[in-house]
Protein backbone atom coordinates (compact mmCIF):
# COMPACT_ATOMS: atom_id res chain seq x y z
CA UNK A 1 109.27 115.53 83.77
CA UNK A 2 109.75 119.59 83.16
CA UNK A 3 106.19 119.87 84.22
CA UNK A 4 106.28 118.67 87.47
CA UNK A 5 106.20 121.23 90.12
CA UNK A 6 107.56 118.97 93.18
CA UNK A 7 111.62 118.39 93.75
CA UNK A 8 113.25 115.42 95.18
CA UNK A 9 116.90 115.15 96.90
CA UNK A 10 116.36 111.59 96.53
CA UNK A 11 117.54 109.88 93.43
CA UNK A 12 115.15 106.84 92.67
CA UNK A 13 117.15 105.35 90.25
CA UNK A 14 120.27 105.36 92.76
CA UNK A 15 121.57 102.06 94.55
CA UNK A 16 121.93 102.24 98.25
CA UNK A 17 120.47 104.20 101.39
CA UNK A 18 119.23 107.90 100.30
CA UNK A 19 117.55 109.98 103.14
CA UNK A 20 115.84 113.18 102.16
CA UNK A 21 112.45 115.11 101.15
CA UNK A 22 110.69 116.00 98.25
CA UNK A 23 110.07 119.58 98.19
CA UNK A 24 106.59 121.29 97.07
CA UNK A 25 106.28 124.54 96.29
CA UNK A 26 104.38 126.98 98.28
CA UNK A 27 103.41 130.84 99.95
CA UNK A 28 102.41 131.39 103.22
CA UNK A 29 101.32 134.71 105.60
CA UNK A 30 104.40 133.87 107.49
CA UNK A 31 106.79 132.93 104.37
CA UNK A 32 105.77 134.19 100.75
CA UNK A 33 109.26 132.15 99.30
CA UNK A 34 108.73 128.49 100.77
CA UNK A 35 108.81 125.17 100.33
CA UNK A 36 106.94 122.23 102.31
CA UNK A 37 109.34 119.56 103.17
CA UNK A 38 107.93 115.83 102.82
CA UNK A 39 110.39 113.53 104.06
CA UNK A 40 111.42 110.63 101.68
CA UNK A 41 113.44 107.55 101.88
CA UNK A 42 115.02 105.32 99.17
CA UNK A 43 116.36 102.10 99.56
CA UNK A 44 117.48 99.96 96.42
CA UNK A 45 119.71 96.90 95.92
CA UNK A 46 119.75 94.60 93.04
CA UNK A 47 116.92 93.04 90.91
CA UNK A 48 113.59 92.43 92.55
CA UNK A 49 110.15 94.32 93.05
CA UNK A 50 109.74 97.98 93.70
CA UNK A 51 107.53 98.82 96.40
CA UNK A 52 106.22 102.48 97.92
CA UNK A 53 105.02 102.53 101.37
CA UNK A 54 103.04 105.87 102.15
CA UNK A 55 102.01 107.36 105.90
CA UNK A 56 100.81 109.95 107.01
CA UNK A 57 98.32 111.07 104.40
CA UNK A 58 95.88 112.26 107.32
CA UNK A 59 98.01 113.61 110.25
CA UNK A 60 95.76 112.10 113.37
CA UNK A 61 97.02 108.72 111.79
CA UNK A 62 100.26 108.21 114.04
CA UNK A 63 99.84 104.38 113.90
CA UNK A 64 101.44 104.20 110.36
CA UNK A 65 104.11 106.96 110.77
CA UNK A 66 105.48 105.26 113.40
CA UNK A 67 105.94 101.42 111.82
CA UNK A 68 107.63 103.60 108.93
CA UNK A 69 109.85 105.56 110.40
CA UNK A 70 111.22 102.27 111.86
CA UNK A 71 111.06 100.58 108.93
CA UNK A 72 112.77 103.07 107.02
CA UNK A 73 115.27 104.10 109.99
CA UNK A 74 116.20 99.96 110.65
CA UNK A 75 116.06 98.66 106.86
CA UNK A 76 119.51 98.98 105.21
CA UNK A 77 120.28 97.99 101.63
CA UNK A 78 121.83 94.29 102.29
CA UNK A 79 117.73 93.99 103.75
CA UNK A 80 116.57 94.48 100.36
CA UNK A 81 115.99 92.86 97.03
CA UNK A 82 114.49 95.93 94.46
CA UNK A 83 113.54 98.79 95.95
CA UNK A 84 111.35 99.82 98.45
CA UNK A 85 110.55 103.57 99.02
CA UNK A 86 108.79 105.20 102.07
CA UNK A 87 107.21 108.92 102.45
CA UNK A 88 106.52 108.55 106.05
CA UNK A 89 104.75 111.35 106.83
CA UNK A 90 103.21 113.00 103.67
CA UNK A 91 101.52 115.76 105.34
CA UNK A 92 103.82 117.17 108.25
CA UNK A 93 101.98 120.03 109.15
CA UNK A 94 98.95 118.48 109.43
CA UNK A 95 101.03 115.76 111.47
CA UNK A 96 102.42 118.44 113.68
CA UNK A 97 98.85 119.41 114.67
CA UNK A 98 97.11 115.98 115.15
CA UNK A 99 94.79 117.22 112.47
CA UNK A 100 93.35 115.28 109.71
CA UNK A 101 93.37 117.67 106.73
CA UNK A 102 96.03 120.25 105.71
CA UNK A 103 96.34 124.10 107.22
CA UNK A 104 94.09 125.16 104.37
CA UNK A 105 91.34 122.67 104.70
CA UNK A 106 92.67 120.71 101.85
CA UNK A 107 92.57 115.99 102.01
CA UNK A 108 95.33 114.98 100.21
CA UNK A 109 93.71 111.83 100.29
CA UNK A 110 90.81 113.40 98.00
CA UNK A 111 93.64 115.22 96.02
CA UNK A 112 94.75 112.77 93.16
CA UNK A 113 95.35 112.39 90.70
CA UNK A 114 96.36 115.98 91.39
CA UNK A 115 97.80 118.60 89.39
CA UNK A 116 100.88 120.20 88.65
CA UNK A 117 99.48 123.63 88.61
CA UNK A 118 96.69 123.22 91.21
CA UNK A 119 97.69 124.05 95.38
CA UNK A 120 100.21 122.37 97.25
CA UNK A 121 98.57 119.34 98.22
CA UNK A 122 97.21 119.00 94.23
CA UNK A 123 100.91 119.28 93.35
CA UNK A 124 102.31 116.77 95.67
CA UNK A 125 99.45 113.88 94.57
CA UNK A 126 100.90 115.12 91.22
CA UNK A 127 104.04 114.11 91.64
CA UNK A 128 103.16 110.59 93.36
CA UNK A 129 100.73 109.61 90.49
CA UNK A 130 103.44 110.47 87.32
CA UNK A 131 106.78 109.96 89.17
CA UNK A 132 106.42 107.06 91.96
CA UNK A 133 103.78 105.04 91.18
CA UNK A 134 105.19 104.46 87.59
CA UNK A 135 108.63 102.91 89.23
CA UNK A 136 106.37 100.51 91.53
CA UNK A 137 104.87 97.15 91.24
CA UNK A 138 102.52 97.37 94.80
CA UNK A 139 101.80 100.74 97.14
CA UNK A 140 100.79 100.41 100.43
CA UNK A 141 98.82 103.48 101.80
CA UNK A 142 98.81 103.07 105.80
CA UNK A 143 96.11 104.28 107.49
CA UNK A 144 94.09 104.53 111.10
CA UNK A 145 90.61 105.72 111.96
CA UNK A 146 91.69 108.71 113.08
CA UNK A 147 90.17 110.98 116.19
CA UNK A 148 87.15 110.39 114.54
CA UNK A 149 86.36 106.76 114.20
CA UNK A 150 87.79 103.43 115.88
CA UNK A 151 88.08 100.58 113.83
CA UNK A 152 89.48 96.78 113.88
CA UNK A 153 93.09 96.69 112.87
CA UNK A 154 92.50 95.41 109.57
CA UNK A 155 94.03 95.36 106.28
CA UNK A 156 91.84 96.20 103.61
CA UNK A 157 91.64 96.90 99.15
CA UNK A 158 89.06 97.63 96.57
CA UNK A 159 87.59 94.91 94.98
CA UNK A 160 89.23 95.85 91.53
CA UNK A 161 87.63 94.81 88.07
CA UNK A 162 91.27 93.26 86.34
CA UNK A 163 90.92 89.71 88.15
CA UNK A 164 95.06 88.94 87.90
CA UNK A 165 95.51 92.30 89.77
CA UNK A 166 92.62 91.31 92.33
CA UNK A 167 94.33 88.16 93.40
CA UNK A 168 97.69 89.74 93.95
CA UNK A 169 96.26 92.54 96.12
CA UNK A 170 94.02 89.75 97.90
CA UNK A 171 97.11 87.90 98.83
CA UNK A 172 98.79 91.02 99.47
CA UNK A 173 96.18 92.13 102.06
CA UNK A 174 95.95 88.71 103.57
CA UNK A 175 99.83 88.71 103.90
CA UNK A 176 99.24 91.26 107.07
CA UNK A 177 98.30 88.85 108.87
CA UNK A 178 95.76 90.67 111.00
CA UNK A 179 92.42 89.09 112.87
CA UNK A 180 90.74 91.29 110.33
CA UNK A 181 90.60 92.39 106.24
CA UNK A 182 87.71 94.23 105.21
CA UNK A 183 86.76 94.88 101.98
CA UNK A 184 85.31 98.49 101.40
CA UNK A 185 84.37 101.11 99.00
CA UNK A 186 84.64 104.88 98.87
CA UNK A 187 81.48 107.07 100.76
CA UNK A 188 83.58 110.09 100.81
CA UNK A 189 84.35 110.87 97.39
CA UNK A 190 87.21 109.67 94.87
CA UNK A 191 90.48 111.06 94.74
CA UNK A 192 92.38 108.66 96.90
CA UNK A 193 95.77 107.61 96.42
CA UNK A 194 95.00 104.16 96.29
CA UNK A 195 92.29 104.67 93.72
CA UNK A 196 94.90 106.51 91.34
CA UNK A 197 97.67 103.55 92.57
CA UNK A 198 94.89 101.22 91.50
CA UNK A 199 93.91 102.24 88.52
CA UNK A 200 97.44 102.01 86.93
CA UNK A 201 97.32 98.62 87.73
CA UNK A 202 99.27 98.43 90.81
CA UNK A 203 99.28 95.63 93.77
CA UNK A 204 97.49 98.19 96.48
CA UNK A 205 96.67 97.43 100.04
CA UNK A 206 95.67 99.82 102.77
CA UNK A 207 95.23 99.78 106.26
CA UNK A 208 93.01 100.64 109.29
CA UNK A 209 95.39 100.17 112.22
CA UNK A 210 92.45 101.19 115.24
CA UNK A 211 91.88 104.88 115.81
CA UNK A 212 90.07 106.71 118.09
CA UNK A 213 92.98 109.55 118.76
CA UNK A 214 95.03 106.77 120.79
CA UNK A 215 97.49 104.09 120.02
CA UNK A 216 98.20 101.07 121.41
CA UNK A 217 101.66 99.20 122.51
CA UNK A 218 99.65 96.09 120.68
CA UNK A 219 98.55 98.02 117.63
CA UNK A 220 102.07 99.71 117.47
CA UNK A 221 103.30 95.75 117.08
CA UNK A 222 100.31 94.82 114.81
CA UNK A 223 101.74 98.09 112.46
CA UNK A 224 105.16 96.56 112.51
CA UNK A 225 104.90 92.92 112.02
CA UNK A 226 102.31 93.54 109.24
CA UNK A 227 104.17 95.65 107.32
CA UNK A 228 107.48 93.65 107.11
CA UNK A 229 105.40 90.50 106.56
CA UNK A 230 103.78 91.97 104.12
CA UNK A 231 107.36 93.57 102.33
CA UNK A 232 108.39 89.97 102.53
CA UNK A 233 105.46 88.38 100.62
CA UNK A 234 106.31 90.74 97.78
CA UNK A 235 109.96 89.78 98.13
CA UNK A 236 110.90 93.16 98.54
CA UNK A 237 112.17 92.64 102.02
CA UNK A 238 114.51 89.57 103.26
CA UNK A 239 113.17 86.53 104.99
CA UNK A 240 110.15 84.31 104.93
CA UNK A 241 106.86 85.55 105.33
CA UNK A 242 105.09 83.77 108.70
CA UNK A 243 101.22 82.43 108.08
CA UNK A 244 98.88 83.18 110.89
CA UNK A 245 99.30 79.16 111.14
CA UNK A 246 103.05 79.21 111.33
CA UNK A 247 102.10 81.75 114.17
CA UNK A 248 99.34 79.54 115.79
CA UNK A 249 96.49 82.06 114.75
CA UNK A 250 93.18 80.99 113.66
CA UNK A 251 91.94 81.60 109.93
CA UNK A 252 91.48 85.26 109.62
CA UNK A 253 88.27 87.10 109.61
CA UNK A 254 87.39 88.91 105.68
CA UNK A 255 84.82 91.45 106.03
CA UNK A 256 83.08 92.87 103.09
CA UNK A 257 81.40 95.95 103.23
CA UNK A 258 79.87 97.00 99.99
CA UNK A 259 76.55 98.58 100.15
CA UNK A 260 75.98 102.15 101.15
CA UNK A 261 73.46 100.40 103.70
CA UNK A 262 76.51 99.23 105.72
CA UNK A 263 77.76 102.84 106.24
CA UNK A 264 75.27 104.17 108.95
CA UNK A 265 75.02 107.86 108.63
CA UNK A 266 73.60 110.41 111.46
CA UNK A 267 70.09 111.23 110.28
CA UNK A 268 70.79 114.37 112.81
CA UNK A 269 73.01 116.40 114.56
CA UNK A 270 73.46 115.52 118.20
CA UNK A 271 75.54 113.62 120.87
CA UNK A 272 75.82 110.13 119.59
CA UNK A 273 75.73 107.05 122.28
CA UNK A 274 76.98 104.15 121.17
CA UNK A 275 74.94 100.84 121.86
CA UNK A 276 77.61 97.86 120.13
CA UNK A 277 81.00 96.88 120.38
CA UNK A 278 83.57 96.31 117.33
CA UNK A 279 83.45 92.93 116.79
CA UNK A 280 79.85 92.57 117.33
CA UNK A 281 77.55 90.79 115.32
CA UNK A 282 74.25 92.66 114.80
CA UNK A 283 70.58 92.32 113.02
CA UNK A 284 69.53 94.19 110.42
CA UNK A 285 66.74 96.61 111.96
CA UNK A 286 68.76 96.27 115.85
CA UNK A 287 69.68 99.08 117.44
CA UNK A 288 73.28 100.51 117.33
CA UNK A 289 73.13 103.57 119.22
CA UNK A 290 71.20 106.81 119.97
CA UNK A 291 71.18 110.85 119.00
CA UNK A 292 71.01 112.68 122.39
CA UNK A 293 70.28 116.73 122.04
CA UNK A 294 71.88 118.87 124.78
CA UNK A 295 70.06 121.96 123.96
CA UNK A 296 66.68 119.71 124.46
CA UNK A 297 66.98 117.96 127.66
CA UNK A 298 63.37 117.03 126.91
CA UNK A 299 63.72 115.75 123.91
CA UNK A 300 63.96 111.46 123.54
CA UNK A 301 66.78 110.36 121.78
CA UNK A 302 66.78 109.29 118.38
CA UNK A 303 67.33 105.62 118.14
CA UNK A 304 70.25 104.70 115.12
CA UNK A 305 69.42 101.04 113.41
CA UNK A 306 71.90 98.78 111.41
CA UNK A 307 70.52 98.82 107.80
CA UNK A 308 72.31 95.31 107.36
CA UNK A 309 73.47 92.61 109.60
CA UNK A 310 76.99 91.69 109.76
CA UNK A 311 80.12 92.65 112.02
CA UNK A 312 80.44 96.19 113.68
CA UNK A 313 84.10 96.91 111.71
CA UNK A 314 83.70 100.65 112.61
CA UNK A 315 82.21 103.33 115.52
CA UNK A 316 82.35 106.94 115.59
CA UNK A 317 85.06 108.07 118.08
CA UNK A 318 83.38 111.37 118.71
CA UNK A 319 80.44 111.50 120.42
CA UNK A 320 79.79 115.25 119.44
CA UNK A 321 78.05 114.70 115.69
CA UNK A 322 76.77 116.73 112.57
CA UNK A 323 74.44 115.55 110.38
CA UNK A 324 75.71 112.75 108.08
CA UNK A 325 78.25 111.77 110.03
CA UNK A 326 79.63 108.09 109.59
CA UNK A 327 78.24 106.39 113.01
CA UNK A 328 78.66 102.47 112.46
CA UNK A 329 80.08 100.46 109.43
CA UNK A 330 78.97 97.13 109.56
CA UNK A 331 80.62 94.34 106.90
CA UNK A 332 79.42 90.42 106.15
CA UNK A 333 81.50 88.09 106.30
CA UNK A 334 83.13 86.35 103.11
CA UNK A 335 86.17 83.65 102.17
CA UNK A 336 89.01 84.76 100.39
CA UNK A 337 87.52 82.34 97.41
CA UNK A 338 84.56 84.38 97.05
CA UNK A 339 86.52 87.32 96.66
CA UNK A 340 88.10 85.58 93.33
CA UNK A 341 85.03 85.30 91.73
């Protein structure tokens, strides 16, 4: 396309191993001639399904950038049946600073479908939505809470209207083989990259792989085996995908949270004190945790109820809070079956 701003030393359409970057255009106080380097790896062998693994979207997300790097730096092209292509860390500098959105402010995870003309980060959702996501069949968009929230490692989707696509991407997500799945919808405004991989009809999972501004050795393992049991579901990647029964896990845990009631905003600014655990089952109308005010020592707290019962999926990570803050996510349970319907 003529009209695309963003370059690629990668060749798509090219059998093989390719290492490289796409390059998007930009001017900086320290460099008015430059180019952001997003690294980019394609890896293509034969006939079979096309897949595009993305990391990195938010830069305190380390969890996914690490299970694909190794994935791209251990897969080699006798591993593969179609193609599978990996942007492992799509916003370095934000990366480079543990920092969820861009230098300039900008969430290239509110930036798509982007725009050819519009900043940097508009420019490089551009370039996903009209060049990669028309060469795939499924996208997985890997994700973590953050510094700012902890979560249960979980893979997770939209609960998309086209019921063929639904199925895929519910077998899809349950291919992770996590303790968890949630089911969720956006609170933060659109523009996601799974919302634009979505709506062109792709198979699209994401993940919440913990958070909190740490990583685990287990979540680190979780990451990996998910993602290459997943890759081999789609028969994108060689070998047999494992059940949690072939693994001797119990039936997974599908958590559905789709009422603004389950996302628990701060009514307040303040210090927030958490009162539940994830994993916790709570009452609507029971406490989950309290608003403390440092500047008013005198000052009660402000108890924070659960709208809805369910599970506690999510807690804010920060204690330190502004007014409308997430605090607490809580999700009901459901069967895969019910998802169908």
């Amino acid at each position: 396309m003529s009209d695309v701003a963003v370059t690629s030393t990668v060749d798509f359409e090219r059998p093989g191993k390719q290492v490289g970057r796409l390059q998007v255009p930009r001017s900086t106080n320290e460099s008015g001639w430059s180019n952001l380097f997003v690294p980019a790896v394609c890896i293509q062998n034969g006939r079979g399904p096309s897949v595009l693994i993305t990391a990195g979207v938010h830069g305190d997300e380390p969890e996914g950038q690490v299970a694909a790097l190794n994935l791209a730096r251990e897969t080699e092209p006798e591993h593969v049946r179609g193609r599978l292509i990996i942007l492992p860390c799509m916003s370095p500098d934000a990366s480079r600073a543990y920092s969820r959105l861009w230098p300039d402010g900008a969430n290239l995870n509110r930036s798509f479908p982007g725009s050819a003309t519009g900043a940097p980060d508009q420019q490089l959702a551009d370039y996903v939505t009209r060049v990669l996501f028309p060469l795939t069949d499924a996208v997985c968009d890997l994700h973590s809470g953050g510094r700012s929230m902890m979560c249960l490692p979980w893979s997770e989707m939209h609960m998309v209207t086209d019921r063929a696509q639904r199925g895929a991407m519910v077998d899809a997500m349950l291919a992770w083989g996590t303790d968890y799945h949630f089911i969720y919808i956006n609170i933060a405004g659109g523009g996601l990259l799974v919302d634009e991989a979505e709506r062109q009809g792709k198979i699209t999972i994401g993940t919440e792989l913990g958070g909190g501004g740490h990583t685990t050795a287990a979540i680190h393992r979780l990451a990996e085996h998910g993602l290459r049991n997943f890759l081999r579901h789609l028969g994108v990647l060689a070998g047999t995908a494992a059940t949690r029964a072939s693994r001797g896990l119990p039936p997974p845990v599908i958590l559905r949270a789709v009422s603004a009631d389950d996302y628990v905003l701060a009514p307040e600014s303040g210090l927030f004190e958490t009162l539940v655990t994830l994993g916790q089952e709570v009452g609507a109308g029971e406490p989950l945790g309290r608003l403390h005010f440092p500047e008013r020592p005198d000052r009660p707290p402000v108890d924070v109820h659960a709208e809805t019962a369910g599970v506690v999926c999510s807690i804010r990570a920060i204690a330190t809070t502004g007014q409308g803050d997430c605090l607490v996510v809580t999700g009901q349970r459901c069967g895969r079956d019910e998802l169908l319907e």
